[in-house]
N, C-alpha and C. Protein backbone atom coordinates (compact mmCIF):
# COMPACT_ATOMS: atom_id res chain seq x y z
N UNK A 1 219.85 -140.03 162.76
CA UNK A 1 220.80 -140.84 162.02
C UNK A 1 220.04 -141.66 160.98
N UNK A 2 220.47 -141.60 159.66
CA UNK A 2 220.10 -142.24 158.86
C UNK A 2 219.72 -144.00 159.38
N UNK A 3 218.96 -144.57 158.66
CA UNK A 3 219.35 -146.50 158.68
C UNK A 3 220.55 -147.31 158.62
N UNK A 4 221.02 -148.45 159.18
CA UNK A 4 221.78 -149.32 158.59
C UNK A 4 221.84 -149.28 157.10
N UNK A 5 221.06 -149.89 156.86
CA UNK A 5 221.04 -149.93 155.10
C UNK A 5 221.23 -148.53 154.08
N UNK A 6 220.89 -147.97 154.85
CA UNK A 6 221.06 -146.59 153.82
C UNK A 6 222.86 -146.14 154.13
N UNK A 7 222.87 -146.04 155.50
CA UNK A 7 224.32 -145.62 155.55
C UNK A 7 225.18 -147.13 154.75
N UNK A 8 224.86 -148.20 154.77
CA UNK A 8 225.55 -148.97 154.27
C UNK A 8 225.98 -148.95 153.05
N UNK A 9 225.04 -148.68 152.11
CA UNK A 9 225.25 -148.25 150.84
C UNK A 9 225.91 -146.98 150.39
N UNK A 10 226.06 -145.75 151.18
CA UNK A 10 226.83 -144.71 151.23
C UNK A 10 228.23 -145.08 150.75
N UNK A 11 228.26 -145.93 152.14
CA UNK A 11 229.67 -146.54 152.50
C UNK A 11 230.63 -147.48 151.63
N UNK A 12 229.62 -148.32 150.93
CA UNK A 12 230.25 -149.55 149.77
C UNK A 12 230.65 -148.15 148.51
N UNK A 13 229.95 -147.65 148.50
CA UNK A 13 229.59 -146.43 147.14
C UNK A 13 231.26 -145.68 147.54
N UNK A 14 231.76 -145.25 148.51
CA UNK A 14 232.75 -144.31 148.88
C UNK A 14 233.97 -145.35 149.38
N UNK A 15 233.65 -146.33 149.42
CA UNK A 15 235.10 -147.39 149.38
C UNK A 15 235.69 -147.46 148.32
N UNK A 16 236.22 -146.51 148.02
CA UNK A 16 237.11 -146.70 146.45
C UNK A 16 238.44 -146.99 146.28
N UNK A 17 238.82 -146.58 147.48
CA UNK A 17 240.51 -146.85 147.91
C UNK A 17 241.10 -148.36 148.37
N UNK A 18 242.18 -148.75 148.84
CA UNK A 18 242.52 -149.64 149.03
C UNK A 18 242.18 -149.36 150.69
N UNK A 19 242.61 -149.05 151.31
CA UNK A 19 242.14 -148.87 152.70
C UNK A 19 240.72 -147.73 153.02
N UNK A 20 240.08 -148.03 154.25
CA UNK A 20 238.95 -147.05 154.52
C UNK A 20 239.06 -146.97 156.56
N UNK A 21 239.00 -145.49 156.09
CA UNK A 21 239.01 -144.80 157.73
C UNK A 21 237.34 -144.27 157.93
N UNK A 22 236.95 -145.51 159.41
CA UNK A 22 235.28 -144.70 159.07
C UNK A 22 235.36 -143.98 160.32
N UNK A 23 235.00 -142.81 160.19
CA UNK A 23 235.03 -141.69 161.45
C UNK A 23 233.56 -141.38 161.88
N UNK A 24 233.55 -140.68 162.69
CA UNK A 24 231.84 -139.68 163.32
C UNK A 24 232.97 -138.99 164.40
N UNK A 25 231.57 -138.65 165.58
CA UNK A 25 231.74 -138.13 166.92
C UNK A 25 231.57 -139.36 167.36
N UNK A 26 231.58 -139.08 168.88
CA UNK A 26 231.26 -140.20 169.19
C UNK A 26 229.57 -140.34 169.79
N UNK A 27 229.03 -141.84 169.33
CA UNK A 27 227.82 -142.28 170.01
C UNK A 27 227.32 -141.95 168.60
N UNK A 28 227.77 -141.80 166.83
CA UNK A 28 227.26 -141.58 165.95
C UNK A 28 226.98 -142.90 165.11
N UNK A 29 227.57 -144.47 165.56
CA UNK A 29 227.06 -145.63 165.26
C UNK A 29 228.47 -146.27 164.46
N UNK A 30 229.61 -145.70 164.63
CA UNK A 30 230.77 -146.12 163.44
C UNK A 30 231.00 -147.70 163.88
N UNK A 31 230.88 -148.17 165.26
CA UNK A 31 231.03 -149.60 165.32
C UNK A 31 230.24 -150.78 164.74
N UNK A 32 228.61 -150.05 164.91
CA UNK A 32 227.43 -150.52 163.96
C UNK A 32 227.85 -150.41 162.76
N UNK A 33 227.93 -150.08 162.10
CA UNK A 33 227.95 -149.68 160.63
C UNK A 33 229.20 -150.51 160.64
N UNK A 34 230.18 -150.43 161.42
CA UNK A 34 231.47 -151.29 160.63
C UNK A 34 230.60 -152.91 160.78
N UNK A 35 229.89 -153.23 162.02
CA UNK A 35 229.63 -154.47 162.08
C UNK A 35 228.77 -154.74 160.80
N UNK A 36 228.16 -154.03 160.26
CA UNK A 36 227.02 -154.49 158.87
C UNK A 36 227.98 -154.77 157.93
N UNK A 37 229.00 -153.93 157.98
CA UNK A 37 229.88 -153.84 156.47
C UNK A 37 230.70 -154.98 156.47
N UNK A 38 231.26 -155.70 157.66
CA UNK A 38 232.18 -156.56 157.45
C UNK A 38 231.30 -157.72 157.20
N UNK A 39 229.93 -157.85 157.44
CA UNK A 39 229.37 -159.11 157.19
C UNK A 39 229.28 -159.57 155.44
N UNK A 40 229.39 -158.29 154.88
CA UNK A 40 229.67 -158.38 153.26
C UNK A 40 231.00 -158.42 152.42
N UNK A 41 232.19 -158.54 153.61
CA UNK A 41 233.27 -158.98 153.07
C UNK A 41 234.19 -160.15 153.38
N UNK A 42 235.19 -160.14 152.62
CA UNK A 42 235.47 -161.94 153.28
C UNK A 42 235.77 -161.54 154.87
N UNK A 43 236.05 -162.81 155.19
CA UNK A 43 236.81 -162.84 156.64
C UNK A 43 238.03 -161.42 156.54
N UNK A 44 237.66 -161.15 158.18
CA UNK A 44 238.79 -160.25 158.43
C UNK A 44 239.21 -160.31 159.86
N UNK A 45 240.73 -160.18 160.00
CA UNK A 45 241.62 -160.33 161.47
C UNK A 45 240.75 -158.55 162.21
N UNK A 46 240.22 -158.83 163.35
CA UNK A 46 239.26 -157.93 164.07
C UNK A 46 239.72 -157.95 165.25
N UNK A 47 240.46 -156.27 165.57
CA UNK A 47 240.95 -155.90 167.05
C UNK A 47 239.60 -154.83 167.32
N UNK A 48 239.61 -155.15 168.49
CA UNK A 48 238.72 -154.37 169.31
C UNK A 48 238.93 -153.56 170.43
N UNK A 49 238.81 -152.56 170.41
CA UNK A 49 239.10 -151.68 171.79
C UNK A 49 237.93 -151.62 172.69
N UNK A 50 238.28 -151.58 173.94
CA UNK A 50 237.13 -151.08 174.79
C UNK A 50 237.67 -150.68 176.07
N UNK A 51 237.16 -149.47 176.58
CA UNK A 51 237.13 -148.41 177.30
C UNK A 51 236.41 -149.09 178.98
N UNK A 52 237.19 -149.46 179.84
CA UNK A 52 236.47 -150.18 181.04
C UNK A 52 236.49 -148.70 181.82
N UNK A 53 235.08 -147.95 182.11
CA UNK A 53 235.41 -146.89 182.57
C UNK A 53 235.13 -147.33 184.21
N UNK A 54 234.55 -148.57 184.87
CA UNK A 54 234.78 -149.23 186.09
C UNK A 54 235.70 -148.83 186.59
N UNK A 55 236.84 -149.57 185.77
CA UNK A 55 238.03 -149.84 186.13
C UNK A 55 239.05 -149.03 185.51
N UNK A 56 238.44 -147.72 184.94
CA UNK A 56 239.83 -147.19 184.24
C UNK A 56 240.70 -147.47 183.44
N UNK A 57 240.42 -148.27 182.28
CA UNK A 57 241.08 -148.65 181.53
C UNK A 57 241.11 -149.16 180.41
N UNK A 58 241.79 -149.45 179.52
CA UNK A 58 241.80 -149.40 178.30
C UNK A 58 241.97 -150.30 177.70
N UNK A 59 241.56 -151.36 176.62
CA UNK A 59 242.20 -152.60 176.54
C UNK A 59 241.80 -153.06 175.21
N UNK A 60 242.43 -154.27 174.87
CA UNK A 60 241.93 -154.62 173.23
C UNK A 60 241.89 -156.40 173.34
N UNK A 61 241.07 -157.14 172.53
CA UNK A 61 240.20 -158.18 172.29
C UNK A 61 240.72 -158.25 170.80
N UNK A 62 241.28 -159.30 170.95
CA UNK A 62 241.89 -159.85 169.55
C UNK A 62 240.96 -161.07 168.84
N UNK A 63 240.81 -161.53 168.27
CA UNK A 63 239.95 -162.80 167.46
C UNK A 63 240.08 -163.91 168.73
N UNK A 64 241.34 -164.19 168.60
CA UNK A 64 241.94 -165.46 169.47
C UNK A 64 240.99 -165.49 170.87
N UNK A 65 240.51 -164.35 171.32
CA UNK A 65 240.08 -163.96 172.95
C UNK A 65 241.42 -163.58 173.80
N UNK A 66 242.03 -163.57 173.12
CA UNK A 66 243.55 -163.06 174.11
C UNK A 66 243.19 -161.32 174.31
N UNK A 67 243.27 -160.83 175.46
CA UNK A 67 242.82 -159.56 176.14
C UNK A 67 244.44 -158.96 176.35
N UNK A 68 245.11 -157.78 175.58
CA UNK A 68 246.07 -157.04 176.12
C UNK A 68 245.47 -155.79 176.41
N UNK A 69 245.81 -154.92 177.85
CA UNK A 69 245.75 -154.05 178.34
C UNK A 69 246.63 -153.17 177.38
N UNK A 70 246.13 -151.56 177.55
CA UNK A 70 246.85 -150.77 176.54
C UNK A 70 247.51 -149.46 177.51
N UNK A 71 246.02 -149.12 178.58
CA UNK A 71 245.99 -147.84 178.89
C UNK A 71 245.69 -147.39 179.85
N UNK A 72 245.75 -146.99 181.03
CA UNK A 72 244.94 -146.17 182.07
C UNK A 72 244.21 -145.40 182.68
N UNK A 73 243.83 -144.97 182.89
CA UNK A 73 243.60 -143.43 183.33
C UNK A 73 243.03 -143.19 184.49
N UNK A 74 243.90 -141.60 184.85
CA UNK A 74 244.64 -141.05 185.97
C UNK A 74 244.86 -139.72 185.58
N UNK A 75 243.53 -138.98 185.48
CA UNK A 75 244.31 -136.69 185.43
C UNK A 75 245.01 -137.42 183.69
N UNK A 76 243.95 -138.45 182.74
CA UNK A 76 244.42 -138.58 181.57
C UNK A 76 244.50 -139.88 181.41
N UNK A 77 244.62 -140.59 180.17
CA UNK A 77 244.82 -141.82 179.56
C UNK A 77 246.50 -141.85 179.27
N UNK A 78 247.28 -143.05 180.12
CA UNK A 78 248.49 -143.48 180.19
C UNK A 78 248.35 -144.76 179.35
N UNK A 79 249.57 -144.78 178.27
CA UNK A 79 249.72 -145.95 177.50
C UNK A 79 250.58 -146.89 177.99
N UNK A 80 250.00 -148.09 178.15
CA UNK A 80 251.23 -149.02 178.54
C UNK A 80 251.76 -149.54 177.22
N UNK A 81 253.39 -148.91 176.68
CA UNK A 81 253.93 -149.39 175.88
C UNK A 81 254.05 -150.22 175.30
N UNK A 82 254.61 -151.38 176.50
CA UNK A 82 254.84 -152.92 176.35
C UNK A 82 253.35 -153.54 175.83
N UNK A 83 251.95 -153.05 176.10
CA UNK A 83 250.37 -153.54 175.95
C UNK A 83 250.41 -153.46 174.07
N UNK A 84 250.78 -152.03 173.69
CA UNK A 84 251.03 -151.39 172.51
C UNK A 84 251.84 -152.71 171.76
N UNK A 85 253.00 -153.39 171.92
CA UNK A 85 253.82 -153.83 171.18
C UNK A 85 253.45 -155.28 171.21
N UNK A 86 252.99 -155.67 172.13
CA UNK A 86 252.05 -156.87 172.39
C UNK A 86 250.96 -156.89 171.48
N UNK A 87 250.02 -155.84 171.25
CA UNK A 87 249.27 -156.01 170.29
C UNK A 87 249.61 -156.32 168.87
N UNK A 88 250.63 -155.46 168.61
CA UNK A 88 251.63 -155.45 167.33
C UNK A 88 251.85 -156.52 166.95
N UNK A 89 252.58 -157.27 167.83
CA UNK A 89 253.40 -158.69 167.48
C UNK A 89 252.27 -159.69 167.45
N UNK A 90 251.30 -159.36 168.30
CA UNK A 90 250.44 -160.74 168.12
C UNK A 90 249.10 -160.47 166.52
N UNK A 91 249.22 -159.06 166.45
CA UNK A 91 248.40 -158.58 164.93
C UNK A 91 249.29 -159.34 163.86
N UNK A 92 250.31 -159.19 164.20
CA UNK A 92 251.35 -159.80 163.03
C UNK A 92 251.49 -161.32 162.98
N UNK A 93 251.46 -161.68 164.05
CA UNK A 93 251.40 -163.21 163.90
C UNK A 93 249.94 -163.68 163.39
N UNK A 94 249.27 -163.63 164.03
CA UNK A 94 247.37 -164.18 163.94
C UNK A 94 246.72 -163.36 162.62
N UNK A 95 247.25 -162.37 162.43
CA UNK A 95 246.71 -162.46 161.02
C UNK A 95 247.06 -162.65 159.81
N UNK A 96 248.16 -163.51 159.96
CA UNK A 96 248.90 -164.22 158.41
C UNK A 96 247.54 -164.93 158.33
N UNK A 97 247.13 -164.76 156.41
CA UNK A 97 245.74 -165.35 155.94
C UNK A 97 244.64 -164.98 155.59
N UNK A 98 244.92 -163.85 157.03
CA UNK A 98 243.54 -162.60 156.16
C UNK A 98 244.62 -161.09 155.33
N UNK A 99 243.46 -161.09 154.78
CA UNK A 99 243.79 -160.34 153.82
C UNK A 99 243.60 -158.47 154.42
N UNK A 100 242.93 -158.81 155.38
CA UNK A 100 242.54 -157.42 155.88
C UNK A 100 242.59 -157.60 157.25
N UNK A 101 242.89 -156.19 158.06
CA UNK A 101 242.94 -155.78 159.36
C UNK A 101 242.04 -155.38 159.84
N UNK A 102 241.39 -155.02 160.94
CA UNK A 102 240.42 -153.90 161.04
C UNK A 102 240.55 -153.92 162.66
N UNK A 103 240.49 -152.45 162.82
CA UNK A 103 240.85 -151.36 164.13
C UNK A 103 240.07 -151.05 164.62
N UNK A 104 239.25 -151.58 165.63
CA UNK A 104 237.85 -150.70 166.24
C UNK A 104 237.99 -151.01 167.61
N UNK A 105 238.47 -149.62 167.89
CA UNK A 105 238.82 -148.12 167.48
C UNK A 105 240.43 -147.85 167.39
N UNK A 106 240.91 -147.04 166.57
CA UNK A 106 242.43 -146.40 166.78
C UNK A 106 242.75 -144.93 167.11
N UNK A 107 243.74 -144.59 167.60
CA UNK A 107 243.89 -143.29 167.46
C UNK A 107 244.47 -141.94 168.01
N UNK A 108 243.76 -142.26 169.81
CA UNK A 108 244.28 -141.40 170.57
C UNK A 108 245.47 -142.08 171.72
N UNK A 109 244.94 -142.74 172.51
CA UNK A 109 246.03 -142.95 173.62
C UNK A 109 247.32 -143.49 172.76
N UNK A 110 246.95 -144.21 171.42
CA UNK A 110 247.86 -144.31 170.47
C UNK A 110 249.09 -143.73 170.35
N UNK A 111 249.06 -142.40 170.18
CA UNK A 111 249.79 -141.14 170.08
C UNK A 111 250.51 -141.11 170.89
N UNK A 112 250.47 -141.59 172.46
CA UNK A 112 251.84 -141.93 172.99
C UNK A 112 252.76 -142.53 173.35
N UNK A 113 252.34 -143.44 172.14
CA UNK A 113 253.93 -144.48 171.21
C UNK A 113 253.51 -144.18 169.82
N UNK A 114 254.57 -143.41 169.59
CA UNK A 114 254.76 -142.59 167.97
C UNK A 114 255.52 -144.19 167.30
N UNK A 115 256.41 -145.22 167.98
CA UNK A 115 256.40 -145.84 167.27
C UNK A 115 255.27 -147.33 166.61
N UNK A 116 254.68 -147.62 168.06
CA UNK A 116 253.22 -148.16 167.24
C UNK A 116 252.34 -148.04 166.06
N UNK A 117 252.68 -146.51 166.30
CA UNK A 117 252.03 -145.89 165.51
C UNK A 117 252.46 -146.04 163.42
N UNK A 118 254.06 -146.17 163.67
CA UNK A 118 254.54 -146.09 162.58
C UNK A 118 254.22 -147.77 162.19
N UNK A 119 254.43 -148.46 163.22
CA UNK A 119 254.61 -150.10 162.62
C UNK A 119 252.83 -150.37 162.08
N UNK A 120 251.87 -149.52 162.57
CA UNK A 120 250.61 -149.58 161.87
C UNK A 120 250.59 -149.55 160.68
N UNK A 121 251.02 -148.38 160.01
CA UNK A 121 250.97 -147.74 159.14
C UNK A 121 252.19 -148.55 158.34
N UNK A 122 253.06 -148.88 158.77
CA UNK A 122 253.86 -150.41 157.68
C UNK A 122 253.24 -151.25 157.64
N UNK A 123 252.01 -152.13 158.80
CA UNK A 123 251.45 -153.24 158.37
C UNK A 123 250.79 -152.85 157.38
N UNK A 124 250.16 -151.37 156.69
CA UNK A 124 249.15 -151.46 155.87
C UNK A 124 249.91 -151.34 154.69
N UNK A 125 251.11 -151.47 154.60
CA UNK A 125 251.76 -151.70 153.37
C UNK A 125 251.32 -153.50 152.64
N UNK A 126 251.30 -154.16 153.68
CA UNK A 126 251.35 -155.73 153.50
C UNK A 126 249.85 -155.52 153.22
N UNK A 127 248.76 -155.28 154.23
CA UNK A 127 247.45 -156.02 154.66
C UNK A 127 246.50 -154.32 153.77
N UNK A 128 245.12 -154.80 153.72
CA UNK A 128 244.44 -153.76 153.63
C UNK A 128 244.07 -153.62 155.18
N UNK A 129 243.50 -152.23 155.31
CA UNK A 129 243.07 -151.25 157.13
C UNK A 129 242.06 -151.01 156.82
N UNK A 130 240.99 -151.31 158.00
CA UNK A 130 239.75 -150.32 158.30
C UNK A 130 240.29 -150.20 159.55
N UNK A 131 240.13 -148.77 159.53
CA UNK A 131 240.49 -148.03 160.61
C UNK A 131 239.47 -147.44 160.88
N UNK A 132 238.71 -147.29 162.14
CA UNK A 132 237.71 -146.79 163.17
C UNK A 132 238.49 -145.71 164.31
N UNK A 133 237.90 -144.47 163.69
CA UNK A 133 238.68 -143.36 164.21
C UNK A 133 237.72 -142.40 164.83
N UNK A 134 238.15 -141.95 166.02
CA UNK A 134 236.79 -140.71 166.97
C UNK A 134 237.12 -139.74 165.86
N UNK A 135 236.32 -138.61 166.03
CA UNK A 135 236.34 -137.26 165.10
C UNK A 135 237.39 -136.49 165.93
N UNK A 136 238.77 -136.51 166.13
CA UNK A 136 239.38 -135.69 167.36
C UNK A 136 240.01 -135.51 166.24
N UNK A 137 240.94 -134.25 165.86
CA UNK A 137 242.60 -134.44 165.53
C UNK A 137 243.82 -135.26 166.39
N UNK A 138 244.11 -135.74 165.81
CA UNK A 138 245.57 -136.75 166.75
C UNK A 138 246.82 -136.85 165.37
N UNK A 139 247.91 -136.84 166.23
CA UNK A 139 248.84 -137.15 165.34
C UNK A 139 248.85 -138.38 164.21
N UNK A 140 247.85 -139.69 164.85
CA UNK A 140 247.17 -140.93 163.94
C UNK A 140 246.46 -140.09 163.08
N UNK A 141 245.39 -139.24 163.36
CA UNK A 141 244.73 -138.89 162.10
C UNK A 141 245.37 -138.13 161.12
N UNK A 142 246.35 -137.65 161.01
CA UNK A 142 247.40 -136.83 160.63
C UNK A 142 247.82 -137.18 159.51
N UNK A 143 248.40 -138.40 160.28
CA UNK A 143 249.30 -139.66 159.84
C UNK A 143 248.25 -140.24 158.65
N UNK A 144 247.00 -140.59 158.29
CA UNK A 144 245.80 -141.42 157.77
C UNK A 144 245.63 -140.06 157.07
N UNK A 145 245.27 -139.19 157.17
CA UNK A 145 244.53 -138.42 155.98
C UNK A 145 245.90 -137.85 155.07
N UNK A 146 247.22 -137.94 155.68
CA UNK A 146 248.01 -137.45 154.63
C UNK A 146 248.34 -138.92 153.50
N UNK A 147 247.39 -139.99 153.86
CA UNK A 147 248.10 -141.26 152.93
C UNK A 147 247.13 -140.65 151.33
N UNK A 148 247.61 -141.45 150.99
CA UNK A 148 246.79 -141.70 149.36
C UNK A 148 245.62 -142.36 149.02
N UNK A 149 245.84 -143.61 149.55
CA UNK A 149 245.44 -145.20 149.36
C UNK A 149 244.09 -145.33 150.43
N UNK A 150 243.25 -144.14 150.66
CA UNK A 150 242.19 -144.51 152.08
C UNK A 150 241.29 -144.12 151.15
N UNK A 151 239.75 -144.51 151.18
CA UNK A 151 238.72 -143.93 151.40
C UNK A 151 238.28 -143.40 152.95
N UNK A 152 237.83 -142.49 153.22
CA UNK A 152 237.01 -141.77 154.20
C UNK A 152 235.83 -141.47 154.48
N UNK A 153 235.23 -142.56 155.59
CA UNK A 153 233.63 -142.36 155.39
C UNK A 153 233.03 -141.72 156.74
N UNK A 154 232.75 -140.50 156.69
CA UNK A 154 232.47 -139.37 157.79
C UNK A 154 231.23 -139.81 158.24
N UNK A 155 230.69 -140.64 159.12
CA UNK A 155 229.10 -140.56 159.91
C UNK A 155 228.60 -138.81 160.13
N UNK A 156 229.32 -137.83 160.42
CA UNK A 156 229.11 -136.84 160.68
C UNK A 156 228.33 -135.77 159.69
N UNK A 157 229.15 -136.12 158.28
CA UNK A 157 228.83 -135.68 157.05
C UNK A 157 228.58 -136.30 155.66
N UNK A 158 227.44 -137.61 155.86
CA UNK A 158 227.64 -138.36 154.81
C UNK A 158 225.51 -138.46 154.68
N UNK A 159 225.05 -137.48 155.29
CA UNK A 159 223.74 -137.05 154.82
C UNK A 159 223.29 -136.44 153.72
């Protein structure tokens, strides 16, 4: 893998759009690299996902420290709906001010609330998105590469 600094500059260079989706595989550094990049832009409202594989589960870390559960897993990753819409409403409240969103990570257990999914993709009508996406196909990535308005910065293919 290339450096911080070198992929960093890739990355400012290929932000040309109003929104940016940064992808890889996984374990290819897209959370690193988002952490360098946001230190060079203003403040931004920052959800976080993380994967408790202890405990099976799925969950997101909002600015505030408020922790909503999303997901399970069980023979698969189960979405808790109500976790989904909770995130929503409280993204919408707590980030009146910033100017930008950012998603690390979005994408898959996502996909089973198609409507989460849509109210995302209306907040980025209001807010600019960095969206932090695995290299999988999902109906989210679908949804993101058919927009206009993204840059796309591939860890996979940006050597």
């Amino acid at each position: 893998m290339k450096p911080i600094p070198l992929l960093l500059e890739a990355l400012k260079k290929s932000h040309t759009n109003r929104h940016l989706v940064l992808t890889g595989s996984v374990g290819r550094g897209k959370s690193t690299l988002l952490q360098a990049y946001l230190k060079e832009l203003p403040p931004a409202y920052v959800v976080r996902t993380h994967v408790d594989k202890e405990h099976r589960h799925i969950w997101a870390q909002l600015p505030s420290g408020t922790i909503i559960e999303l997901a399970y897993f069980d023979r698969g990753f189960h979405a808790y709906e109500e976790g989904f819409f909770q995130l929503l409403t409280a993204m919408k409240k707590e980030s009146v001010g910033y100017e930008r969103i950012v998603i690390d990570e979005v994408g898959h257990v996502e996909t089973q609330v198609p409507s989460y999914i849509e109210e995302i993709l209306n907040l980025s009508k209001e807010k600019t998105m960095i969206y932090v996406v695995r290299k999988d196909r999902s109906p989210f990535w679908d949804r993101i590469d058919a927009l206009q308005d993204h840059s796309l910065f591939d860890l996979d293919h940006c050597y």
